[in-house]
Protein backbone atom coordinates (compact mmCIF):
# COMPACT_ATOMS: atom_id res chain seq x y z
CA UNK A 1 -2.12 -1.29 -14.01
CA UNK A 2 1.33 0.09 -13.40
CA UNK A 3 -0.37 2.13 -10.29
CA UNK A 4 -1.54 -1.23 -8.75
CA UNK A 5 1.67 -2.81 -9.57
CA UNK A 6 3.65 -0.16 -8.03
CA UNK A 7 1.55 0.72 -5.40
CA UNK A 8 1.38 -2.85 -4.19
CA UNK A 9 5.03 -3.46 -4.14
CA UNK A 10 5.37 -0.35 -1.68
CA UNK A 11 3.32 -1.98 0.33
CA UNK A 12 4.51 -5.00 0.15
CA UNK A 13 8.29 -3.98 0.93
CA UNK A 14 6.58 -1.86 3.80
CA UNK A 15 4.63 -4.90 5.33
CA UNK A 16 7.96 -7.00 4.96
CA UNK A 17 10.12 -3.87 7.03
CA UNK A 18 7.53 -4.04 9.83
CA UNK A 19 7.20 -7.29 10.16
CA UNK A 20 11.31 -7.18 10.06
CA UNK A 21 11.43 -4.39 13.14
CA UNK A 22 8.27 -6.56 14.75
CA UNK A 23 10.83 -9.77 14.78
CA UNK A 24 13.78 -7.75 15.78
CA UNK A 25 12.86 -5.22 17.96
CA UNK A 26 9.41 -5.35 19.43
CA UNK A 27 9.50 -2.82 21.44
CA UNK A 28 9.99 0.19 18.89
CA UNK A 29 7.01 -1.29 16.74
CA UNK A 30 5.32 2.07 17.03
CA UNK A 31 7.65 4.40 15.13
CA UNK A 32 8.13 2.25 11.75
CA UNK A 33 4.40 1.11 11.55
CA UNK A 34 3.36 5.20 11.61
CA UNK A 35 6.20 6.05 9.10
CA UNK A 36 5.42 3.17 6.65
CA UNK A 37 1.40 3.96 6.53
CA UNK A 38 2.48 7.68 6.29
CA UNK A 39 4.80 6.84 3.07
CA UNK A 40 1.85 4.28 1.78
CA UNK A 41 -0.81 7.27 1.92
CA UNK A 42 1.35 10.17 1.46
CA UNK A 43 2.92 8.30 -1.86
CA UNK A 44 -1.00 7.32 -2.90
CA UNK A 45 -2.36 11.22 -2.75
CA UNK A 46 0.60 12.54 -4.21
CA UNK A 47 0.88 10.32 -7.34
CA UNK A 48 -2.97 11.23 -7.92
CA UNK A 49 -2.21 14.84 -7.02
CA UNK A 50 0.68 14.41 -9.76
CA UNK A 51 -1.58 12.68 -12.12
CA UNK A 52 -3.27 14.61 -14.96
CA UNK A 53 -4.92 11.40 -16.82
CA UNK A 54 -8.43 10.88 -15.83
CA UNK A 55 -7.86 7.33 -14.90
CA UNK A 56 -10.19 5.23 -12.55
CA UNK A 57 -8.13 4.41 -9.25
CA UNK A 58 -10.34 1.69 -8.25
CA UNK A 59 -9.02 -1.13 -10.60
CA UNK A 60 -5.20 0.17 -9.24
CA UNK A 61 -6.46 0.12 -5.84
CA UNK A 62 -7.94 -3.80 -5.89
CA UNK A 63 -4.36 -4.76 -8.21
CA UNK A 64 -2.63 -3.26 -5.65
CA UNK A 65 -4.20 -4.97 -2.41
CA UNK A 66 -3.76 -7.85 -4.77
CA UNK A 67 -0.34 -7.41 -5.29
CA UNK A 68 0.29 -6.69 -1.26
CA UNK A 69 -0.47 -9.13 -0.24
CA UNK A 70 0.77 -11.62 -2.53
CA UNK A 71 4.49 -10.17 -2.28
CA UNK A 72 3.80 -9.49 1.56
CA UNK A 73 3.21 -12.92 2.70
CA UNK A 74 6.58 -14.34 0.23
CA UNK A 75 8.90 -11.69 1.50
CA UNK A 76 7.43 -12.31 5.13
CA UNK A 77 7.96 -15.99 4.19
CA UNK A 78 11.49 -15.47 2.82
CA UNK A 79 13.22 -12.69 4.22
CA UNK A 80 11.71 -12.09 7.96
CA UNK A 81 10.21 -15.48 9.61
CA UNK A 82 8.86 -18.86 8.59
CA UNK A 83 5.39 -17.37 8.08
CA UNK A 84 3.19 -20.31 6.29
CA UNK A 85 1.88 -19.94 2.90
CA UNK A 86 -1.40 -21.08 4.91
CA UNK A 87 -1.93 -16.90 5.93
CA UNK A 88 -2.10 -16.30 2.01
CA UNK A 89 -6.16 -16.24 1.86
CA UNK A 90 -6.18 -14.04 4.66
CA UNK A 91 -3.64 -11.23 3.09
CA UNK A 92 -5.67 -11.92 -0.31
CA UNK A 93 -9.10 -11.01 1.45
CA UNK A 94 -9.27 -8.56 4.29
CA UNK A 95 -5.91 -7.58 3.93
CA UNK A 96 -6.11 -6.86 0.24
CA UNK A 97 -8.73 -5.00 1.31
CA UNK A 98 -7.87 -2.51 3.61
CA UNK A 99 -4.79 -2.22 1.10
CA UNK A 100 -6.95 -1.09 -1.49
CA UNK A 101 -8.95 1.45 0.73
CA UNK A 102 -5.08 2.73 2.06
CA UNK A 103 -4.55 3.48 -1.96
CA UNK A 104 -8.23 4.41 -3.51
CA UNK A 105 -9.01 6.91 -0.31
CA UNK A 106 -5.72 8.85 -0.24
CA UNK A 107 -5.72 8.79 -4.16
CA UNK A 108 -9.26 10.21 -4.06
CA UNK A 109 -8.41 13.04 -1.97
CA UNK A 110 -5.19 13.55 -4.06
CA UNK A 111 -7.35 13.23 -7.34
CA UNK A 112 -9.77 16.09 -6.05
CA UNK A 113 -6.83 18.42 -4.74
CA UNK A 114 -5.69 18.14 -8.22
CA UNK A 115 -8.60 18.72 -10.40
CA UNK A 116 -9.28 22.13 -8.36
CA UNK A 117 -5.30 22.53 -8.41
CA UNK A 118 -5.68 22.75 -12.48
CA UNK A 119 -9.51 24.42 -13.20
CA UNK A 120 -8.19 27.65 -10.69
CA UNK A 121 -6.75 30.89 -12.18
């Protein structure tokens, strides 16, 4: 649970920062957008890398997506523009989804790099 919880308030604060430079500064959309899904999967893989429990990442990966996209759409809503509630079901379906993949594929990888990381001489 803390995973999901964590993980999905990174994304969320990244999703708010983009949307932030989108707003501000159209025109260098590019740079921040590649740095904050670099963080979000880089962070992911090395947390599961890190992590020597032998914890399921699917349940933090849906929490997380979740989580995203709950805090994504409020801090969009409160901090960046006067984005509607009304986008809510759409950052609680397909973008909660591709959240979760962003966290359980990177985490995989990270998982697997691990395991062989420990079980070699």
């Amino acid at each position: 649970m803390t995973r999901g919880l964590a993980l999905g308030a990174l994304h969320a604060v990244a999703h708010v920062a983009v949307a932030a430079v989108r707003v501000h500064s159209p025109e260098t959309l590019t740079l921040p957008r590649t740095v904050a899904l670099a963080v979000l999967v880089l962070t992911a893989a090395a947390w599961a890398f890190l992590d020597r429990s032998r914890t399921d990442w699917l349940p933090a990966a849906v929490v997380a997506g979740l989580v995203a996209g709950l805090l994504g759409v409020a801090g969009q809503a409160l901090l960046v523009d006067a984005t509607s509630f009304s986008t809510l079901g759409v950052a609680l379906t397909g973008g909660a989804a591709f959240t979760a993949l962003l966290v359980l594929v990177p985490a995989t990888i990270g998982r697997l790099l691990g395991r062989r990381r420990v079980t070699e001489p």
